[in-house]
N, C-alpha and C. Protein backbone atom coordinates (compact mmCIF):
# COMPACT_ATOMS: atom_id res chain seq x y z
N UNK A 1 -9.99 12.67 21.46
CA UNK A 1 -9.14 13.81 21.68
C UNK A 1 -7.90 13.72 20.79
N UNK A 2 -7.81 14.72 19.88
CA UNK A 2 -6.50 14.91 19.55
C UNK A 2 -5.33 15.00 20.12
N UNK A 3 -4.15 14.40 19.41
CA UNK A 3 -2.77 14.58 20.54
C UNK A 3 -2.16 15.56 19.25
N UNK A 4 -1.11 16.65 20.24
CA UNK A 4 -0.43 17.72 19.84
C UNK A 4 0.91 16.93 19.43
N UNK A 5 1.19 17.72 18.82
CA UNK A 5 2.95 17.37 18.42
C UNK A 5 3.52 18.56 18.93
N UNK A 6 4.77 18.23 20.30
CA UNK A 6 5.42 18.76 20.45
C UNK A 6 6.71 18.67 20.45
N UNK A 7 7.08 19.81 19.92
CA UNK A 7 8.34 20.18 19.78
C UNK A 7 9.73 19.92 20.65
N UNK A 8 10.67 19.00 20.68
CA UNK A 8 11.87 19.36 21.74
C UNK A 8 12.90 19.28 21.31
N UNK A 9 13.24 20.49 21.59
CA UNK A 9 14.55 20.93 20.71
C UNK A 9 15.82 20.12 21.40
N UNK A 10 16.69 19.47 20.82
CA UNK A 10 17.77 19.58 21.06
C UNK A 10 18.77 20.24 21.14
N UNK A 11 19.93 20.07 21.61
CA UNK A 11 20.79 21.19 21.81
C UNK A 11 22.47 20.17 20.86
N UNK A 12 23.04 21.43 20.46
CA UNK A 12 23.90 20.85 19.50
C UNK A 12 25.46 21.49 20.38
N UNK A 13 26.35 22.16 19.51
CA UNK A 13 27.30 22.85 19.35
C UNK A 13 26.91 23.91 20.45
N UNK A 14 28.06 23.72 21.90
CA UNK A 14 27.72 24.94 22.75
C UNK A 14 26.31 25.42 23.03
N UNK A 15 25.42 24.80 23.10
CA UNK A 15 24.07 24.94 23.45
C UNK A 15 23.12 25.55 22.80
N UNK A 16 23.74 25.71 21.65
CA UNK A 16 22.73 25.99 20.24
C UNK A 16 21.65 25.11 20.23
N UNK A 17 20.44 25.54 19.16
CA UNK A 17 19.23 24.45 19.55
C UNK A 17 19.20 24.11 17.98
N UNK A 18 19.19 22.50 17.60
CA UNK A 18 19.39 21.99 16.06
C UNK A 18 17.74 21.87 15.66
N UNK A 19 17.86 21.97 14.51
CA UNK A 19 16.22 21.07 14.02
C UNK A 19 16.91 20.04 13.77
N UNK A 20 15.84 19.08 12.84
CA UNK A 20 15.97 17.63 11.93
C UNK A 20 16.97 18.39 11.20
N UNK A 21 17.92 16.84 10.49
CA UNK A 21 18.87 17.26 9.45
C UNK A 21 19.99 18.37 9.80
N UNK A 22 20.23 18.34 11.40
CA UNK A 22 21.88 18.78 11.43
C UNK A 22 21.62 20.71 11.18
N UNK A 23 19.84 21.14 10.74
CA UNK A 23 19.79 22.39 10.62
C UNK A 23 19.97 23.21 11.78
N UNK A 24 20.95 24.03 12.36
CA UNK A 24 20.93 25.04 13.97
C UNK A 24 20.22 26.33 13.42
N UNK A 25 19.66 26.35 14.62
CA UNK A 25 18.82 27.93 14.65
C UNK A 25 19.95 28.64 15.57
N UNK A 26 20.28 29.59 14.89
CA UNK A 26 21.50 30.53 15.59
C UNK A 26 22.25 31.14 14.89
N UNK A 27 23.29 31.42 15.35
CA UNK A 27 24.20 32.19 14.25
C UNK A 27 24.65 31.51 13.43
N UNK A 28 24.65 30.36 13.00
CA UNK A 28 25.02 29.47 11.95
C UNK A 28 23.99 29.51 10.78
N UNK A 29 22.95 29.58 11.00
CA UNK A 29 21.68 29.24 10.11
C UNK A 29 22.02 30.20 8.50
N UNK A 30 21.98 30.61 8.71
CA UNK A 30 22.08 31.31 7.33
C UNK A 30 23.86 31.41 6.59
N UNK A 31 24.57 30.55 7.07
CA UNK A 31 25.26 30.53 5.96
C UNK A 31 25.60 28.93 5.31
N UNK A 32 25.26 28.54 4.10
CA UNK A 32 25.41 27.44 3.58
C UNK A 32 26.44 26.89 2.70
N UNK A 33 26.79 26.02 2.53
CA UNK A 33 28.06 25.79 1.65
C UNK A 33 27.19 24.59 0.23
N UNK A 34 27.84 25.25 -1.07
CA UNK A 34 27.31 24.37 -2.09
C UNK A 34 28.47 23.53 -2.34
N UNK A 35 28.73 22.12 -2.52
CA UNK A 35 29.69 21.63 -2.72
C UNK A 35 29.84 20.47 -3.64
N UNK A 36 31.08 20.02 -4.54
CA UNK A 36 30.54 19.14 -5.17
C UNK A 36 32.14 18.33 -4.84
N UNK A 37 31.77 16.92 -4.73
CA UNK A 37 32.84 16.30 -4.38
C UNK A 37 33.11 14.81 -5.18
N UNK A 38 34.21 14.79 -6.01
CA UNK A 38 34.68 13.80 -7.09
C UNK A 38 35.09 12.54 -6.53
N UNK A 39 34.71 11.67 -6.74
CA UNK A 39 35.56 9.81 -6.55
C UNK A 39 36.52 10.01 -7.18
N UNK A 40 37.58 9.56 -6.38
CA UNK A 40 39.19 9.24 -6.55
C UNK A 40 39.01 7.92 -7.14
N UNK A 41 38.30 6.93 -7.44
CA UNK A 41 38.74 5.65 -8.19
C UNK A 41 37.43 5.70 -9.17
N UNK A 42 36.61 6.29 -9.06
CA UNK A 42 35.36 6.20 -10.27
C UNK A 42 35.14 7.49 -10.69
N UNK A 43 34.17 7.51 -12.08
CA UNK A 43 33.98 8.62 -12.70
C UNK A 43 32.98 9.02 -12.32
N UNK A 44 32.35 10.26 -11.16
CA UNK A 44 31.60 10.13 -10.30
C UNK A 44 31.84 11.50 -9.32
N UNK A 45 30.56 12.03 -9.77
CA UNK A 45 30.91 13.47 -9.23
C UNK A 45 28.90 13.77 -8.12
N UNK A 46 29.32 14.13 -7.31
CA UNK A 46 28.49 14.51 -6.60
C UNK A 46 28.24 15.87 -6.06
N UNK A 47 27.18 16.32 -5.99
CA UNK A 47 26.10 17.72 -5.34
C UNK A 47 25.69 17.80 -4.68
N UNK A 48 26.26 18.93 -4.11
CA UNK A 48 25.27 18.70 -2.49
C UNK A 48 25.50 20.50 -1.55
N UNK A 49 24.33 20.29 -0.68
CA UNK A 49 25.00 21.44 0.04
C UNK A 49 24.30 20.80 1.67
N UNK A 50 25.29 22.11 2.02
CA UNK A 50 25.16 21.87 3.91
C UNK A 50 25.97 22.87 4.64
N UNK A 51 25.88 23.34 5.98
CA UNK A 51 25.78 24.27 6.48
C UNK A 51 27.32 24.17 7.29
N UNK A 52 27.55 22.84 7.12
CA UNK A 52 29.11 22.32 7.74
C UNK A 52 29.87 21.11 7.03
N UNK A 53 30.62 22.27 5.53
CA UNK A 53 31.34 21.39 4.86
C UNK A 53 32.26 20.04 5.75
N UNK A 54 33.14 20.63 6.37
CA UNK A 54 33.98 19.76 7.25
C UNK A 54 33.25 18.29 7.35
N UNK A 55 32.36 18.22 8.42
CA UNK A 55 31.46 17.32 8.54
C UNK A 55 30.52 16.33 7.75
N UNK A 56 30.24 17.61 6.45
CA UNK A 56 29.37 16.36 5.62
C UNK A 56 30.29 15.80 4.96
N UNK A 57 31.88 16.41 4.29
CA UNK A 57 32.59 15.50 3.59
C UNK A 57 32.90 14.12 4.41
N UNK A 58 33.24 14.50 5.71
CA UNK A 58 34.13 13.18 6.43
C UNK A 58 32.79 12.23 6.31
N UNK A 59 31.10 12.63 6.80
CA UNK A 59 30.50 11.58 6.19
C UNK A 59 30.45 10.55 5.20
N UNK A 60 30.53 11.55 3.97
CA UNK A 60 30.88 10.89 2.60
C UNK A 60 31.89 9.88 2.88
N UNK A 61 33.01 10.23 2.79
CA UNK A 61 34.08 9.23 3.05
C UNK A 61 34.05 8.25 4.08
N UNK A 62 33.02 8.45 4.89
CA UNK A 62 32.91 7.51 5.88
C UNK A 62 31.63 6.43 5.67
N UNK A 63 31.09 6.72 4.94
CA UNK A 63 30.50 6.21 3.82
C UNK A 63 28.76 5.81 4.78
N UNK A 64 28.48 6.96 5.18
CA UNK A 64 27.38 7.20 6.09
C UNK A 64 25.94 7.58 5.33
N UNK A 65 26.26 8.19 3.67
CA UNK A 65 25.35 8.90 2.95
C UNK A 65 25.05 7.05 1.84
N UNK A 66 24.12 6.69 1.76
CA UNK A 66 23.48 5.29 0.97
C UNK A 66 23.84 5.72 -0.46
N UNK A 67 23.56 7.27 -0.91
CA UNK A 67 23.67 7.36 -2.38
C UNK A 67 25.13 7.24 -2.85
N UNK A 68 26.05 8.11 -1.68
CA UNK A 68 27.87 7.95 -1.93
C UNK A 68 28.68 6.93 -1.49
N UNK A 69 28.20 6.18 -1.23
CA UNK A 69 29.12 4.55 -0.16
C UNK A 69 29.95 3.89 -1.19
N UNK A 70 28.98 3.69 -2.56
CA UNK A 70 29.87 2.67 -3.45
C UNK A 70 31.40 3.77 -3.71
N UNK A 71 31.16 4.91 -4.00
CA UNK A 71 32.02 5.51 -4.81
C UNK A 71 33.24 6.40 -3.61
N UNK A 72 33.39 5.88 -2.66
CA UNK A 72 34.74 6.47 -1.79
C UNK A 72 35.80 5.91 -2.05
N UNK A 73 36.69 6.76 -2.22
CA UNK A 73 36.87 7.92 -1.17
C UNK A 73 36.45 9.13 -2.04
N UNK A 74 36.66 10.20 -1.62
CA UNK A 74 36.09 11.18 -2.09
C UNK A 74 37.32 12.77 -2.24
N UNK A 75 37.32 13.11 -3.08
CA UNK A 75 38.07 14.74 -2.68
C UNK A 75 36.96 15.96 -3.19
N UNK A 76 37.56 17.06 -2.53
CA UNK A 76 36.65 18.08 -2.65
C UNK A 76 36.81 18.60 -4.46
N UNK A 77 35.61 18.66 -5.27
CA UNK A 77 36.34 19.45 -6.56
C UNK A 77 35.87 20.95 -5.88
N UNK A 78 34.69 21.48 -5.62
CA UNK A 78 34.59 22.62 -5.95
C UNK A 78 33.78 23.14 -4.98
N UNK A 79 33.91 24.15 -4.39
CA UNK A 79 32.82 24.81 -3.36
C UNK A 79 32.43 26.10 -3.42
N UNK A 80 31.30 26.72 -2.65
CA UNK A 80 30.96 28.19 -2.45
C UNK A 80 30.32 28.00 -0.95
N UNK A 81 30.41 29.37 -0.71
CA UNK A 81 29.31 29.82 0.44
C UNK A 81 28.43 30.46 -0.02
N UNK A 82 27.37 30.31 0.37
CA UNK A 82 25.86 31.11 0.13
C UNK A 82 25.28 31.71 1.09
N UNK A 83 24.83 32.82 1.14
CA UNK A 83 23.92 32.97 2.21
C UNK A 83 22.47 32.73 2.07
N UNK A 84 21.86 31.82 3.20
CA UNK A 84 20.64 31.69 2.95
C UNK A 84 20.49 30.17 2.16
N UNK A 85 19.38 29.32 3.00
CA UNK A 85 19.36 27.81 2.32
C UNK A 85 18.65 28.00 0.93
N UNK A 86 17.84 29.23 0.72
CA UNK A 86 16.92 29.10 -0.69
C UNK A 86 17.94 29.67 -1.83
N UNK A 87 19.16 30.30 -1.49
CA UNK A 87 20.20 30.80 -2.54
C UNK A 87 20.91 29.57 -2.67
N UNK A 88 21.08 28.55 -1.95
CA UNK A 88 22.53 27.58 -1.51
C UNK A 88 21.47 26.18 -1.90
N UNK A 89 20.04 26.35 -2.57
CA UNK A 89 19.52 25.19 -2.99
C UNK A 89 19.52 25.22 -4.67
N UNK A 90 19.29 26.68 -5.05
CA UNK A 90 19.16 27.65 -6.13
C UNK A 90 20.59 26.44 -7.22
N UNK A 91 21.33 27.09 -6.29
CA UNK A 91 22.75 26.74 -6.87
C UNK A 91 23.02 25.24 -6.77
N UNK A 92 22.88 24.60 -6.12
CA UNK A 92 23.06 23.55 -6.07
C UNK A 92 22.37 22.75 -7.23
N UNK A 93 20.85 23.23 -7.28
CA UNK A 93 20.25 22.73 -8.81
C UNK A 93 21.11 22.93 -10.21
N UNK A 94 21.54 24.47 -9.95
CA UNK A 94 22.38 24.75 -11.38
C UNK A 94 23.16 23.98 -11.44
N UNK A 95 24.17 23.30 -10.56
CA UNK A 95 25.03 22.63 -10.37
C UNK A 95 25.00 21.30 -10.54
N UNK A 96 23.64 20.95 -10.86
CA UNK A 96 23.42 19.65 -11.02
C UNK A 96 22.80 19.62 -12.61
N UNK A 97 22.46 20.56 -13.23
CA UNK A 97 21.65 20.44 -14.48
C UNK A 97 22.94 20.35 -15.73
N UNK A 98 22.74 20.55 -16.29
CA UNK A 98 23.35 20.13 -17.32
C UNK A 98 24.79 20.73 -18.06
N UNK A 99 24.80 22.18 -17.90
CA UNK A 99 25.64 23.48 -18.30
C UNK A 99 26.04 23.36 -16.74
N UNK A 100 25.74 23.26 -15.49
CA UNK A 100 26.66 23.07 -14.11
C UNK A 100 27.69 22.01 -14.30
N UNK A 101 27.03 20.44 -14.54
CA UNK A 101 28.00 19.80 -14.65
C UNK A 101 29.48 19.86 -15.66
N UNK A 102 28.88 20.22 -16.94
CA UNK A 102 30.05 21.29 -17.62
C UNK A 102 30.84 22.11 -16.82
N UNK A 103 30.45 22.82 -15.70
CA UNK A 103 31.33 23.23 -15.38
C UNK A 103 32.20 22.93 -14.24
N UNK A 104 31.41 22.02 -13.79
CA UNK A 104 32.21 21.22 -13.04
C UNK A 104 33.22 20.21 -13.36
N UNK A 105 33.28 19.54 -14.45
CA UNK A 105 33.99 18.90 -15.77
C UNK A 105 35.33 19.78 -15.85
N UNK A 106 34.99 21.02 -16.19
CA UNK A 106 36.01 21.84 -16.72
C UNK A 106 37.20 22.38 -15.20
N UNK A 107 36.44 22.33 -14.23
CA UNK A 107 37.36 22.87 -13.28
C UNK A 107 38.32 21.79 -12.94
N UNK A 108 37.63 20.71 -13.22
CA UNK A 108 38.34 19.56 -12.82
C UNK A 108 40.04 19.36 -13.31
């Protein structure tokens, strides 16, 4: 006999229900933040997005993410809101390719 995989949602923020990865189904879901955030003592710029800037920076700096630990502390260089995770992944690639990081360079 096969066994099912079921589903149990947790509950997050005021009784919202989260998936994996901090994602809420609710009125939050569709707006995303692209963000890129610079090391204050190294040359070292990072990409990323998520649905609750606040939170993923203090991660960073709290040095919770394996890829950002060596390089904290951290400040914000540059952000957007997106609507929608497939626009707010879109960008985040540009942001990482080659003419993004240029421009992330330059705002700096």
């Amino acid at each position: 006999m096969k066994k099912k995989f079921i589903f149990a949602p947790r509950f997050c923020r005021g009784g919202e229900t989260c998936l994996p990865a901090g994602r809420l189904v609710g009125a939050y879901k569709n707006i995303y933040t692209v963000y890129a955030i610079e090391s204050v003592k190294r040359n070292y710029i990072y990409v990323g997005l998520t649905n609750n800037l606040e939170r993923r920076f203090l991660e960073h700096n709290l040095g919770y993410n394996k890829t950002t630990k060596p390089y904290r502390p951290f400040r914000i260089l540059y952000f957007e809101e997106v609507s929608g995770r497939i626009e707010a992944r879109k960008r985040e690639k540009y942001l990482k390719s080659g003419i993004g990081k240029q421009f992330l360079k330059s705002v700096k």
